[in-house]
N, C-alpha and C. Protein backbone atom coordinates (compact mmCIF):
# COMPACT_ATOMS: atom_id res chain seq x y z
N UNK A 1 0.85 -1.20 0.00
CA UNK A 1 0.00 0.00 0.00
C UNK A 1 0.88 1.25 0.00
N UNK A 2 0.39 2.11 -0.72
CA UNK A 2 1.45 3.20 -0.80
C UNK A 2 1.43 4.39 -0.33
N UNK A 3 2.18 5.13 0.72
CA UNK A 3 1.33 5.79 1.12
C UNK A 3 1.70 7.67 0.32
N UNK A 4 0.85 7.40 -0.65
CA UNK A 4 1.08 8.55 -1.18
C UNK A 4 -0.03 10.34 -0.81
N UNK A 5 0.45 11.32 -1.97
CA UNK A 5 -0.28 12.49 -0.87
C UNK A 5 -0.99 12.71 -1.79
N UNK A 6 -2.47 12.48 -1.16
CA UNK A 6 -3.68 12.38 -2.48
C UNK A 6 -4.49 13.01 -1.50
N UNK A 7 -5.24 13.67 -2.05
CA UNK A 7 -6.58 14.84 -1.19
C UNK A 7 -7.44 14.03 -0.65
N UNK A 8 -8.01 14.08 0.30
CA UNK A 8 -9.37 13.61 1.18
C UNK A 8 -9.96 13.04 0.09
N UNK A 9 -10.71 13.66 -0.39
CA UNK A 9 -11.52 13.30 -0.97
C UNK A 9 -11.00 11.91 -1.99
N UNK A 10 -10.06 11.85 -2.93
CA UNK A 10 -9.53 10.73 -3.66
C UNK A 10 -9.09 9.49 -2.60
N UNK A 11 -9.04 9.56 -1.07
CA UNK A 11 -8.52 8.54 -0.30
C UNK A 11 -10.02 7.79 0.51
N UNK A 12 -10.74 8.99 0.69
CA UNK A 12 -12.00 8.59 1.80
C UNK A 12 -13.47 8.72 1.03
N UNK A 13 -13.80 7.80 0.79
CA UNK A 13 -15.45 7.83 0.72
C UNK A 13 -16.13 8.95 1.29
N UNK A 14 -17.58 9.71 0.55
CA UNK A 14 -18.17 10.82 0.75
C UNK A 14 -18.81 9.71 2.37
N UNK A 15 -19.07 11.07 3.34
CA UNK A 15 -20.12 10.58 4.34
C UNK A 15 -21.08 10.01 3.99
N UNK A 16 -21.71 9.12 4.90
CA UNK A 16 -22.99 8.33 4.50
C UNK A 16 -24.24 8.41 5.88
N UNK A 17 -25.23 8.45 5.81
CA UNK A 17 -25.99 8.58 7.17
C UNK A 17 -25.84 8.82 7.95
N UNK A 18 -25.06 7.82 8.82
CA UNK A 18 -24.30 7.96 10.03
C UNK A 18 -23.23 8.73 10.09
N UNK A 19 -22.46 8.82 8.82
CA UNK A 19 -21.34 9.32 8.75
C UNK A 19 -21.14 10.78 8.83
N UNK A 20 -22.03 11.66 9.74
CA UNK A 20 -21.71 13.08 9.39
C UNK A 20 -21.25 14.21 8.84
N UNK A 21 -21.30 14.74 7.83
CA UNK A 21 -19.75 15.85 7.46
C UNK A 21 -19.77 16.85 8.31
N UNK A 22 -21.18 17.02 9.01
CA UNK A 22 -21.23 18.31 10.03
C UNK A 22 -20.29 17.94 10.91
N UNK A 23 -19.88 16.53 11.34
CA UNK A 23 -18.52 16.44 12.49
C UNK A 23 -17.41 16.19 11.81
N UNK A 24 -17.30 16.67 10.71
CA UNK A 24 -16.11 16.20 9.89
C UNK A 24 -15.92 14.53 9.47
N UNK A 25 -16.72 14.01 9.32
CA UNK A 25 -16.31 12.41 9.48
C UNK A 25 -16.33 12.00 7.83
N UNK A 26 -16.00 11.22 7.47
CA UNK A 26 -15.74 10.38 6.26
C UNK A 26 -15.77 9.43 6.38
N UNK A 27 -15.53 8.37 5.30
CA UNK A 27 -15.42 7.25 5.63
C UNK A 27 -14.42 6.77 4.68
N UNK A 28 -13.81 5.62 4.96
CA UNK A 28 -12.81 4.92 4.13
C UNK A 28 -13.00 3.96 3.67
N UNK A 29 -11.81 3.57 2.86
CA UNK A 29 -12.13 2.13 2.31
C UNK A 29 -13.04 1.19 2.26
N UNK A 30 -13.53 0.94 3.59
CA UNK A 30 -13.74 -0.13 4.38
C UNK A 30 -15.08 0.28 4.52
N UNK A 31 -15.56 1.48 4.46
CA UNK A 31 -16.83 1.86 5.25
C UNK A 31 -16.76 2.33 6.39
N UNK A 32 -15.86 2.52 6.84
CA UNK A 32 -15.37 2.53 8.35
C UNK A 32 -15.75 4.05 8.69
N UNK A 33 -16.24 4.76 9.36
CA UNK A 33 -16.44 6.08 9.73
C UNK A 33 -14.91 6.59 10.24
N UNK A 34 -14.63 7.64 9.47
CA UNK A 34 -13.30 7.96 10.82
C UNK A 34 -13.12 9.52 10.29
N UNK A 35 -12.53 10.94 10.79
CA UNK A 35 -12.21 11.63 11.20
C UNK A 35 -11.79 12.14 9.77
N UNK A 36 -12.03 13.31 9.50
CA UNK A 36 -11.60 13.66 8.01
C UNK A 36 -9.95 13.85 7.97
N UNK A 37 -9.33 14.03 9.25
CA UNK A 37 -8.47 14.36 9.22
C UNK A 37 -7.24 13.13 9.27
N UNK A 38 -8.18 12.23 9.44
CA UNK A 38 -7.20 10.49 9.47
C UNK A 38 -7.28 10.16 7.66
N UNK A 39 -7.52 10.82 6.66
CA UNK A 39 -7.95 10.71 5.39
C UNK A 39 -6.43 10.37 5.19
């Protein structure tokens, strides 16, 4: 896995339901909810 420097958005899935953007949250790969700033 590489860890290259690619914008939020190209690394983390848009929020989904649960996933807030009002708390900053995203989601990744996985589905996983996490912190826009862990992108």
């Amino acid at each position: 896995m590489s860890r290259k420097r690619a914008p939020c958005a190209a690394r983390c899935n848009p929020p989904g339901c649960y996933c807030s953007p009002f708390y900053g949250l995203r989601r990744d790969s996985n589905g996983k909810c996490i912190s826009k700033h862990q992108c």
